[in-house]
C-alpha atoms as a PDB file:
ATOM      1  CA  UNK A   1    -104.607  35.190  80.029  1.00  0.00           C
ATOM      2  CA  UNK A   2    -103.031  31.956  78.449  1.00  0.00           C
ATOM      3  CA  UNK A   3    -103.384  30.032  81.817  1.00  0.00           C
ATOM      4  CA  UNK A   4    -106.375  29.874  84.357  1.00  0.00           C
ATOM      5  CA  UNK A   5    -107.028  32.931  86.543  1.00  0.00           C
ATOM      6  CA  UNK A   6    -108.220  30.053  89.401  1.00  0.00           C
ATOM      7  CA  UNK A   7    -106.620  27.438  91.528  1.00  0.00           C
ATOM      8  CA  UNK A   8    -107.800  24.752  93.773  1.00  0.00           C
ATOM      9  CA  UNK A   9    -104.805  24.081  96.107  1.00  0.00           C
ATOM     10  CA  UNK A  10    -105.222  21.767  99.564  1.00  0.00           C
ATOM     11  CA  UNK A  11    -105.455  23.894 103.191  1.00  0.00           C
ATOM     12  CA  UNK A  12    -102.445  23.718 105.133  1.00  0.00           C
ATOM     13  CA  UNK A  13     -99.814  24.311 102.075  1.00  0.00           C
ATOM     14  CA  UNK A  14     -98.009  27.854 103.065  1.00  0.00           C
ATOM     15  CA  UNK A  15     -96.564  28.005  99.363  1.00  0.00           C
ATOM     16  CA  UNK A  16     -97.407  27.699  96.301  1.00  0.00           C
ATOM     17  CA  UNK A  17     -96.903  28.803  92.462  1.00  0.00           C
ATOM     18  CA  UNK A  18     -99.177  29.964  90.645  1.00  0.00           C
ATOM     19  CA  UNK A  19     -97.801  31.286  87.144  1.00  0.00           C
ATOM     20  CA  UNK A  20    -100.048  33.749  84.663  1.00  0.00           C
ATOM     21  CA  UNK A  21     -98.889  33.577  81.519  1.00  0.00           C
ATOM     22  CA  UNK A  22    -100.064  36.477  79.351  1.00  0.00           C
ATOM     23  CA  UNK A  23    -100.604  36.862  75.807  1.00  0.00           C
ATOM     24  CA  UNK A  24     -97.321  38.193  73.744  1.00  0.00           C
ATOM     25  CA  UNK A  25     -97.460  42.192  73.525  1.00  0.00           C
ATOM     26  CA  UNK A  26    -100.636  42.607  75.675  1.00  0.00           C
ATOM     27  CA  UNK A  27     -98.711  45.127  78.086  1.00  0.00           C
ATOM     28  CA  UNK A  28     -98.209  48.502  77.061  1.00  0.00           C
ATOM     29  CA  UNK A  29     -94.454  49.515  77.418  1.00  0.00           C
ATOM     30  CA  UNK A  30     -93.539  51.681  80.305  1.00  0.00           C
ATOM     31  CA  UNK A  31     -97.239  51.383  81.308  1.00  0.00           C
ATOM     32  CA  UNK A  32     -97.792  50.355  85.299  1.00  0.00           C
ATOM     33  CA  UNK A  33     -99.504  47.396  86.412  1.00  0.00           C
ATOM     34  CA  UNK A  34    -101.477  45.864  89.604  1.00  0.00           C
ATOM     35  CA  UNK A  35    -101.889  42.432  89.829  1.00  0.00           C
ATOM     36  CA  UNK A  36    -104.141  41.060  93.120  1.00  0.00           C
ATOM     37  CA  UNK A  37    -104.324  37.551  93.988  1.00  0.00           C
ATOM     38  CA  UNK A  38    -106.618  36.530  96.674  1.00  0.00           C
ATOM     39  CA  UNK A  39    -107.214  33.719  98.219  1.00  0.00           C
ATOM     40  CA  UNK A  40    -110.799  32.110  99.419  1.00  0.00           C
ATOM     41  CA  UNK A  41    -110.780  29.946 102.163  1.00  0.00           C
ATOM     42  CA  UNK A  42    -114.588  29.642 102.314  1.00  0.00           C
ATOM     43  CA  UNK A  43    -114.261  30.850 105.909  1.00  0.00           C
ATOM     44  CA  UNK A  44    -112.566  34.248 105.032  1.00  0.00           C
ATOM     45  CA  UNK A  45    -110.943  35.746 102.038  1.00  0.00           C
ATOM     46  CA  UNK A  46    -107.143  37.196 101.870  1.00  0.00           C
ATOM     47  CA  UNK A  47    -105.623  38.904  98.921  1.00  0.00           C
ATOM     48  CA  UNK A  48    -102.194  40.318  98.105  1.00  0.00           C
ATOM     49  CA  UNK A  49    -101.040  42.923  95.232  1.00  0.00           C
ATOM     50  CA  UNK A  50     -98.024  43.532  93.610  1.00  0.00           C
ATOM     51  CA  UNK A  51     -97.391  46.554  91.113  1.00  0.00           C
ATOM     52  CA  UNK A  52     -94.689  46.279  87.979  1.00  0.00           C
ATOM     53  CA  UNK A  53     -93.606  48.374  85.681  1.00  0.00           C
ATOM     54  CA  UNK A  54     -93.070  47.089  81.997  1.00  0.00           C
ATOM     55  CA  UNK A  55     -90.412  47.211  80.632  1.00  0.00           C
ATOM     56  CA  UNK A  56     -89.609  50.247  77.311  1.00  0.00           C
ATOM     57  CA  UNK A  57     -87.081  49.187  74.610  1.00  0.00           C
ATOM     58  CA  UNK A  58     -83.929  51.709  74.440  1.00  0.00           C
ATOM     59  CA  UNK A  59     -85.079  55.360  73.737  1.00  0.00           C
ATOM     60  CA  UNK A  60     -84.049  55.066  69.828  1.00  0.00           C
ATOM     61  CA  UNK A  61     -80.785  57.061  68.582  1.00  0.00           C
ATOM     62  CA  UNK A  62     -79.524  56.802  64.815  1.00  0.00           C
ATOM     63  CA  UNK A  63     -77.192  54.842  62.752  1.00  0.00           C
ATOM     64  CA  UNK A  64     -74.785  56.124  60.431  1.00  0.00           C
ATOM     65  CA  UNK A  65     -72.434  55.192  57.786  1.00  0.00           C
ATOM     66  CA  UNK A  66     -68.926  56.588  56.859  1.00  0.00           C
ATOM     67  CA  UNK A  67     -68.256  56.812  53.922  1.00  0.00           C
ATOM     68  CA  UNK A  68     -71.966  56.896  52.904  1.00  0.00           C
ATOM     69  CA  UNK A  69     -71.272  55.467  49.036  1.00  0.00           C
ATOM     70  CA  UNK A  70     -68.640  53.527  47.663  1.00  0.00           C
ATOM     71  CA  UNK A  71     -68.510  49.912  45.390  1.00  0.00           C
ATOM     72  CA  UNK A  72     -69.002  46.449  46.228  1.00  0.00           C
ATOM     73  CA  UNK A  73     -65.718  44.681  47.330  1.00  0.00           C
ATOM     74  CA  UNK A  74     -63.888  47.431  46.889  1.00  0.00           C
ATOM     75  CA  UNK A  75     -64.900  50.347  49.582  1.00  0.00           C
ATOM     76  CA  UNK A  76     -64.906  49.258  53.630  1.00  0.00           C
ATOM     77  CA  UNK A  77     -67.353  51.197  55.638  1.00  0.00           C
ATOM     78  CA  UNK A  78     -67.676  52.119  59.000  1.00  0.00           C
ATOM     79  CA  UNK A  79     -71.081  51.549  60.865  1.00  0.00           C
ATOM     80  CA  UNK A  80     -72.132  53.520  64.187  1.00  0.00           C
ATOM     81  CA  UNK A  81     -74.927  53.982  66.618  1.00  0.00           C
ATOM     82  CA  UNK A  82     -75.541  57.346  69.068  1.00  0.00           C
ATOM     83  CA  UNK A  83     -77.675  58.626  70.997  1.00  0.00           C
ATOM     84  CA  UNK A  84     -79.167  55.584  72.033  1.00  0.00           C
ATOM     85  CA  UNK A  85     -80.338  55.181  76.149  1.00  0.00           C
ATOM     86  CA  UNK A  86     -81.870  53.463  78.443  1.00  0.00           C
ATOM     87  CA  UNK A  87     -82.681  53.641  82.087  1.00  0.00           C
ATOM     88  CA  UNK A  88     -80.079  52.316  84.122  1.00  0.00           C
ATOM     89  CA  UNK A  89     -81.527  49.328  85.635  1.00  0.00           C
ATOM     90  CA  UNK A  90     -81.719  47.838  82.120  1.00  0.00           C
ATOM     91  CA  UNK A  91     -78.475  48.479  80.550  1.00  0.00           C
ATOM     92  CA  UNK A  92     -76.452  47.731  79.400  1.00  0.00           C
ATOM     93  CA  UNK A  93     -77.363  47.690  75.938  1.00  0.00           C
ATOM     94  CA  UNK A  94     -75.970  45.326  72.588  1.00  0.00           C
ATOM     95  CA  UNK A  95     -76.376  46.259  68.921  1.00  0.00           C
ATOM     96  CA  UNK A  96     -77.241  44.682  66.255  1.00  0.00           C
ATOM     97  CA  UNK A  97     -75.762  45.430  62.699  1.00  0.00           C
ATOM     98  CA  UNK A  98     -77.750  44.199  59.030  1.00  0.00           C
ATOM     99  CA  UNK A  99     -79.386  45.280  56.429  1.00  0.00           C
ATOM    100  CA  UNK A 100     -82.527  44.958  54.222  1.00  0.00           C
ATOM    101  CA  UNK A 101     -82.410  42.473  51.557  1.00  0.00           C
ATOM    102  CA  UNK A 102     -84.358  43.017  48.274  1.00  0.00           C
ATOM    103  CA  UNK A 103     -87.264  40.323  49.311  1.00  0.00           C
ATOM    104  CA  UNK A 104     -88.015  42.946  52.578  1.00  0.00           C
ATOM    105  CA  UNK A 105     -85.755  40.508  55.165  1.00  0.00           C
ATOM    106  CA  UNK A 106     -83.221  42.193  57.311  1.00  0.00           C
ATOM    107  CA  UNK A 107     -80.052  39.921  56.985  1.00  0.00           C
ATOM    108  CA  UNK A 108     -77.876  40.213  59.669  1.00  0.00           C
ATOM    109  CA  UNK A 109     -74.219  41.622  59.697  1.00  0.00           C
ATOM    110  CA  UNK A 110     -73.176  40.918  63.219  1.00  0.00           C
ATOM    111  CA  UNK A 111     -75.234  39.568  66.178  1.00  0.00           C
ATOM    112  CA  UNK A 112     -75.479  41.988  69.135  1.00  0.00           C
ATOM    113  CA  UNK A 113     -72.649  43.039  71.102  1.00  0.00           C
ATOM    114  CA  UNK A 114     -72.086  45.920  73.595  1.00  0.00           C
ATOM    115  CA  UNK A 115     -69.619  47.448  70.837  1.00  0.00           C
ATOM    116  CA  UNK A 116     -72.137  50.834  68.833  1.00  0.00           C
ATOM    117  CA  UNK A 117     -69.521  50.537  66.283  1.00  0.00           C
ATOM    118  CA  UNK A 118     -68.683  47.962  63.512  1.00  0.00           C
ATOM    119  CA  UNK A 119     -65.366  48.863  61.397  1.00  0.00           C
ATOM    120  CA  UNK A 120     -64.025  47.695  58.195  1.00  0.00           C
ATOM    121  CA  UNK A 121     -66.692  46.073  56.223  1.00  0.00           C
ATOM    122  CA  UNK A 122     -67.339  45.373  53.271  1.00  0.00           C
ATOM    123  CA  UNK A 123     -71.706  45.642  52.494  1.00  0.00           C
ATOM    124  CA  UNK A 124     -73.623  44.157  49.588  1.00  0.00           C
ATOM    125  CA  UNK A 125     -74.381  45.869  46.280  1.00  0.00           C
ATOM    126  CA  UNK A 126     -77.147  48.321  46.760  1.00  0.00           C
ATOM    127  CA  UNK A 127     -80.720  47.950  44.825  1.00  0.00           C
ATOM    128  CA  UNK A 128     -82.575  50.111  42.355  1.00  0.00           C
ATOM    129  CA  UNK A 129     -81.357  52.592  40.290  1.00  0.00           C
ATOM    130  CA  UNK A 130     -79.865  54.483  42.879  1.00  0.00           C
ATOM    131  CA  UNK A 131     -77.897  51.462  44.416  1.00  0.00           C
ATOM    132  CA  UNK A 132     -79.596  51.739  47.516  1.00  0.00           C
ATOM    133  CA  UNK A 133     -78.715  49.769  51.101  1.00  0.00           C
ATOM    134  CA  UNK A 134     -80.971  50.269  53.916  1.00  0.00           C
ATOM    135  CA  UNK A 135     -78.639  49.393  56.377  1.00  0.00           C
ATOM    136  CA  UNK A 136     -80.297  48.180  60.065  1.00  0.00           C
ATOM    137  CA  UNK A 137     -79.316  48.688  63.658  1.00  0.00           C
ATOM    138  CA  UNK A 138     -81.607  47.102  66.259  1.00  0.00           C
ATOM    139  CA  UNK A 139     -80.948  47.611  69.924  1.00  0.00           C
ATOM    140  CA  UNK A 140     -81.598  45.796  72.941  1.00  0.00           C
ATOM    141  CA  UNK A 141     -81.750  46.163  76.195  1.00  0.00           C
ATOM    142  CA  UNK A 142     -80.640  43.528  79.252  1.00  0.00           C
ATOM    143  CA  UNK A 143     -84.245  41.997  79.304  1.00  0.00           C
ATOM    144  CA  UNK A 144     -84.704  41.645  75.172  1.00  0.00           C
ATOM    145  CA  UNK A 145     -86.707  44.796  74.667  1.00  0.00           C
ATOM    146  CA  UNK A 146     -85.426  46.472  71.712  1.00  0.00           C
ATOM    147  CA  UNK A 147     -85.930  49.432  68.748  1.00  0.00           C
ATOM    148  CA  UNK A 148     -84.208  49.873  65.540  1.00  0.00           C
ATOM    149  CA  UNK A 149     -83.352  52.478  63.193  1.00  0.00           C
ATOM    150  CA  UNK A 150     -82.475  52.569  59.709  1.00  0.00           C
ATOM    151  CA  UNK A 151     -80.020  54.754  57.260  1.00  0.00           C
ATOM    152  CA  UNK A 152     -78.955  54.756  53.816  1.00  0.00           C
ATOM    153  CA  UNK A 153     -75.727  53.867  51.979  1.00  0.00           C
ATOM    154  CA  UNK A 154     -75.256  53.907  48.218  1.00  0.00           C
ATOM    155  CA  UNK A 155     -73.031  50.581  47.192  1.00  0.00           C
ATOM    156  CA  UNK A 156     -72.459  50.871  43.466  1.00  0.00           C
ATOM    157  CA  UNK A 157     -71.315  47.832  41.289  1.00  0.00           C
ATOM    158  CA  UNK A 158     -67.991  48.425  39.468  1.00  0.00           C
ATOM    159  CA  UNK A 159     -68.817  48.734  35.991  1.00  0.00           C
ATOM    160  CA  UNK A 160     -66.270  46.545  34.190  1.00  0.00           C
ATOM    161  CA  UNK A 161     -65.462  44.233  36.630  1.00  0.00           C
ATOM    162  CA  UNK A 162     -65.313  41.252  34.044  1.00  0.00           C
ATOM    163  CA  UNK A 163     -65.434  37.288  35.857  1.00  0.00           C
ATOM    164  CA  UNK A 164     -61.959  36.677  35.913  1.00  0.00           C
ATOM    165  CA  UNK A 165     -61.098  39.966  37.978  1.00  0.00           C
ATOM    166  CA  UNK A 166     -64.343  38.765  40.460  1.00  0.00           C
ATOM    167  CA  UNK A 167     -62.745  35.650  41.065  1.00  0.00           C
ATOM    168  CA  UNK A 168     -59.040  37.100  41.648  1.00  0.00           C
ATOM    169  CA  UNK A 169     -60.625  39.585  44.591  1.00  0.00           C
ATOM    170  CA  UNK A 170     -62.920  37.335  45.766  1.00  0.00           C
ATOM    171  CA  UNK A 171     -59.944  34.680  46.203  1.00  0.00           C
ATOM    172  CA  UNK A 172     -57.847  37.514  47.601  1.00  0.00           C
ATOM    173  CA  UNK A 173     -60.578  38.839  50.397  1.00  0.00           C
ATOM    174  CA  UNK A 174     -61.522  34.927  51.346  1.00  0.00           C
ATOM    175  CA  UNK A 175     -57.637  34.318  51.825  1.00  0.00           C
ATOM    176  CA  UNK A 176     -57.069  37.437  53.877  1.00  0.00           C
ATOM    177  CA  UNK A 177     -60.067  36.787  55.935  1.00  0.00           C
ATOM    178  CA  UNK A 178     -58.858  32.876  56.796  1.00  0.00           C
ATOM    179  CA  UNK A 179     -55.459  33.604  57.436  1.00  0.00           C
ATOM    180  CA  UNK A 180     -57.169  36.328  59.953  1.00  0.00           C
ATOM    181  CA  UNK A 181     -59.325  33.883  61.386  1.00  0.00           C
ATOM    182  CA  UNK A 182     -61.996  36.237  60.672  1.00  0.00           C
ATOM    183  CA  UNK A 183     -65.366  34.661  59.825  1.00  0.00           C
ATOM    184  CA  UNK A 184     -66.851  37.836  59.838  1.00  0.00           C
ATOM    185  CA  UNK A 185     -65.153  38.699  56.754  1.00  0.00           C
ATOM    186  CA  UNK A 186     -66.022  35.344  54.641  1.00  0.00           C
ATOM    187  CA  UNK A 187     -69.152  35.728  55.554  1.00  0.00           C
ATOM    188  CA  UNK A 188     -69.236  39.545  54.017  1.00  0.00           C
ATOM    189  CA  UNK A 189     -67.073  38.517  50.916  1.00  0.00           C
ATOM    190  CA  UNK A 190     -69.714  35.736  50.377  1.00  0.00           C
ATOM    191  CA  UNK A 191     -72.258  37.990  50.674  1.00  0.00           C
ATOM    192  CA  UNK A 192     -71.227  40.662  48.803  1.00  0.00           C
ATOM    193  CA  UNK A 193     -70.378  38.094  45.589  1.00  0.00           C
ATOM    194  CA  UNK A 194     -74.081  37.049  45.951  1.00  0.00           C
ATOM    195  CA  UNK A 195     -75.470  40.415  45.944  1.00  0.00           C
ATOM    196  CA  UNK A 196     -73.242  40.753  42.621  1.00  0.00           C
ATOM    197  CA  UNK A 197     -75.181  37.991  41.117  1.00  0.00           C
ATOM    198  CA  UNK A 198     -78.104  38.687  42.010  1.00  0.00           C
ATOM    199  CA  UNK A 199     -77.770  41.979  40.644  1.00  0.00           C
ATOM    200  CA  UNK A 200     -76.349  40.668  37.429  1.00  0.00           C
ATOM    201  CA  UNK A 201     -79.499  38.787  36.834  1.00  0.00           C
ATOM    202  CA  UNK A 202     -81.957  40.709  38.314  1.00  0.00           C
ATOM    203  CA  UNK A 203     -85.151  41.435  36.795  1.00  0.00           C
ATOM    204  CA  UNK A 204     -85.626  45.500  35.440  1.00  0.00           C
ATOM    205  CA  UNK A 205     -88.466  46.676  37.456  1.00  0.00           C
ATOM    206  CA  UNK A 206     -91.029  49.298  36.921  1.00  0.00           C
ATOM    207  CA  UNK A 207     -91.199  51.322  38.912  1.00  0.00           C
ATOM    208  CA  UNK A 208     -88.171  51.107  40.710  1.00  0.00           C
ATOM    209  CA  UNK A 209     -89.065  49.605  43.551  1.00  0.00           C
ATOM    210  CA  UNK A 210     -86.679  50.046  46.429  1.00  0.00           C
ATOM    211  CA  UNK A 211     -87.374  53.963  45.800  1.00  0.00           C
ATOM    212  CA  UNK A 212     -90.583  53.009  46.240  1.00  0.00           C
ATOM    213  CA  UNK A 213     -89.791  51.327  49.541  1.00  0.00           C
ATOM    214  CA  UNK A 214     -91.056  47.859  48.217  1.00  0.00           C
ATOM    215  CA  UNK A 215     -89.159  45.025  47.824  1.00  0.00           C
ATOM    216  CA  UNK A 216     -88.567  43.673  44.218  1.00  0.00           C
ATOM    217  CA  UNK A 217     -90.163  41.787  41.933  1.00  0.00           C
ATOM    218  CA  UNK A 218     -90.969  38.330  41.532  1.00  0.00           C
ATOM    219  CA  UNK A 219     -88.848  36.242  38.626  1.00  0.00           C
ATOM    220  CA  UNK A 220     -92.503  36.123  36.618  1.00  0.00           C
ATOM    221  CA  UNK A 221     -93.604  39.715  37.539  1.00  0.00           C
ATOM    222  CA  UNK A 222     -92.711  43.365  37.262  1.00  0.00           C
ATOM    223  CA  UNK A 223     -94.933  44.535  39.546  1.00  0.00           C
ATOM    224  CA  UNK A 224     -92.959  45.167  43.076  1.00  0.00           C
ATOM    225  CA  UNK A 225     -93.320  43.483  46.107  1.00  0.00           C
ATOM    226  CA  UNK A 226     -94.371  44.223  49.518  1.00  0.00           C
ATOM    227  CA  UNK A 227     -93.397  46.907  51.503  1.00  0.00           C
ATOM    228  CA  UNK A 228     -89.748  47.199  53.284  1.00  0.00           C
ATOM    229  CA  UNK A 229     -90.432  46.941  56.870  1.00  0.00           C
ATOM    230  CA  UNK A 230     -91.153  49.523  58.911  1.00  0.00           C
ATOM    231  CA  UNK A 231     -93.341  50.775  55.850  1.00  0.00           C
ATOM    232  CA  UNK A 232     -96.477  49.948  55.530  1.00  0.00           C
ATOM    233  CA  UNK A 233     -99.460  50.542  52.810  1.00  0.00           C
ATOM    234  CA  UNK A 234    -101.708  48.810  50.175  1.00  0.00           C
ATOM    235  CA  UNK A 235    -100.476  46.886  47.352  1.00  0.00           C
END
């Protein structure tokens, strides 16, 4: 425990607290517990129990994509969550859209909301030679347990999309999205241009990494980087 397990407190007080503060992850999920507290009053000794159950994240479903390819700025897609429970005392449940960037880091697409679906948007370009996303959806339940699940989506660059055509959509999605009021959408638009530079300058690994599930390589390297989470391994 992060606290003391013992407590000098003066006779005659008929309540007090007396917090245990445990170490992060030290209970096993869905595993019972009995704590006892007793009490030692030189004279006699009382104690008291309580049992609690801890708490499992959401029994994990899937996430999927529709379509599951299409090109940067261009093609909207459709993200969705099933299958996913809970038991009923901790529900409901929110869901949590993003993806995995090419350093490893999930970025985040939309903070959790009770809505398993997120329409209409527009993703990064994909990595690798394949154009690979790993898109991310991570779900909670009422008391911030959670479990995530991953899926692929293939987001190609347009080929001959010269600067000057860049610009014109980018101004053209940025306006659409403001005169929405949808921040949302500047914030994918944004995104997406980034990933299009990125990709534009992007050192040529070897192998490819993302395949590989490792994130790329450094600007001085071609060796790739660590693993993508949930994968682990050597280096």
């Amino acid at each position: 425990a992060r606290t003391s397990l013992t407590r000098t407190m003066a006779v005659g007080n008929d309540t007090a607290i007396f917090y245990l503060v445990l170490p992060a992850n030290s209970l096993i999920a869905g595993a019972s517990y009995k704590f006892t507290l007793a009490a030692d009053a030189i004279v006699s000794i009382g104690q008291a129990s309580i049992s609690i159950l801890a708490n499992k994240p959401p029994i994990p479903g899937i996430v999927t994509s529709d379509p599951t390819s299409g090109t940067v700025l261009v093609t909207s897609f459709s993200l969705m969550g099933s299958y996913w429970s809970d038991d009923a005392e901790d529900l409901p449940m929110v869901y949590e859209f993003g993806y995995i960037a090419s350093t490893g880091s999930t970025t985040i697409l939309r903070e959790s909301t009770p809505s398993p679906e997120y329409e209409n948007i527009l993703l990064p370009a994909g990595t690798g030679e394949n154009e690979t996303l790993i898109v991310s959806l991570r779900v909670y339940d009422q008391l911030a347990s959670s479990d995530v699940a991953y899926t692929t989506v293939i987001v190609s660059v347009e080929s001959e999309l010269s600067s000057d055509a860049l610009a014109n959509t980018t101004d053209t999605l940025i306006d659409n999205a403001v005169a929405t009021a949808d921040t949302e959408a500047v914030f994918q638009v944004a995104n997406a241009v980034a990933s299009l530079l990125d990709a534009s300058s992007a050192i040529q690994c070897n192998p490819n990494c993302t395949s590989l599930g490792r994130s790329t390589c450094d600007e001085d390297e071609t060796d790739c980087g660590d693993c993508i989470f949930p994968l682990i391994g050597d280096d």
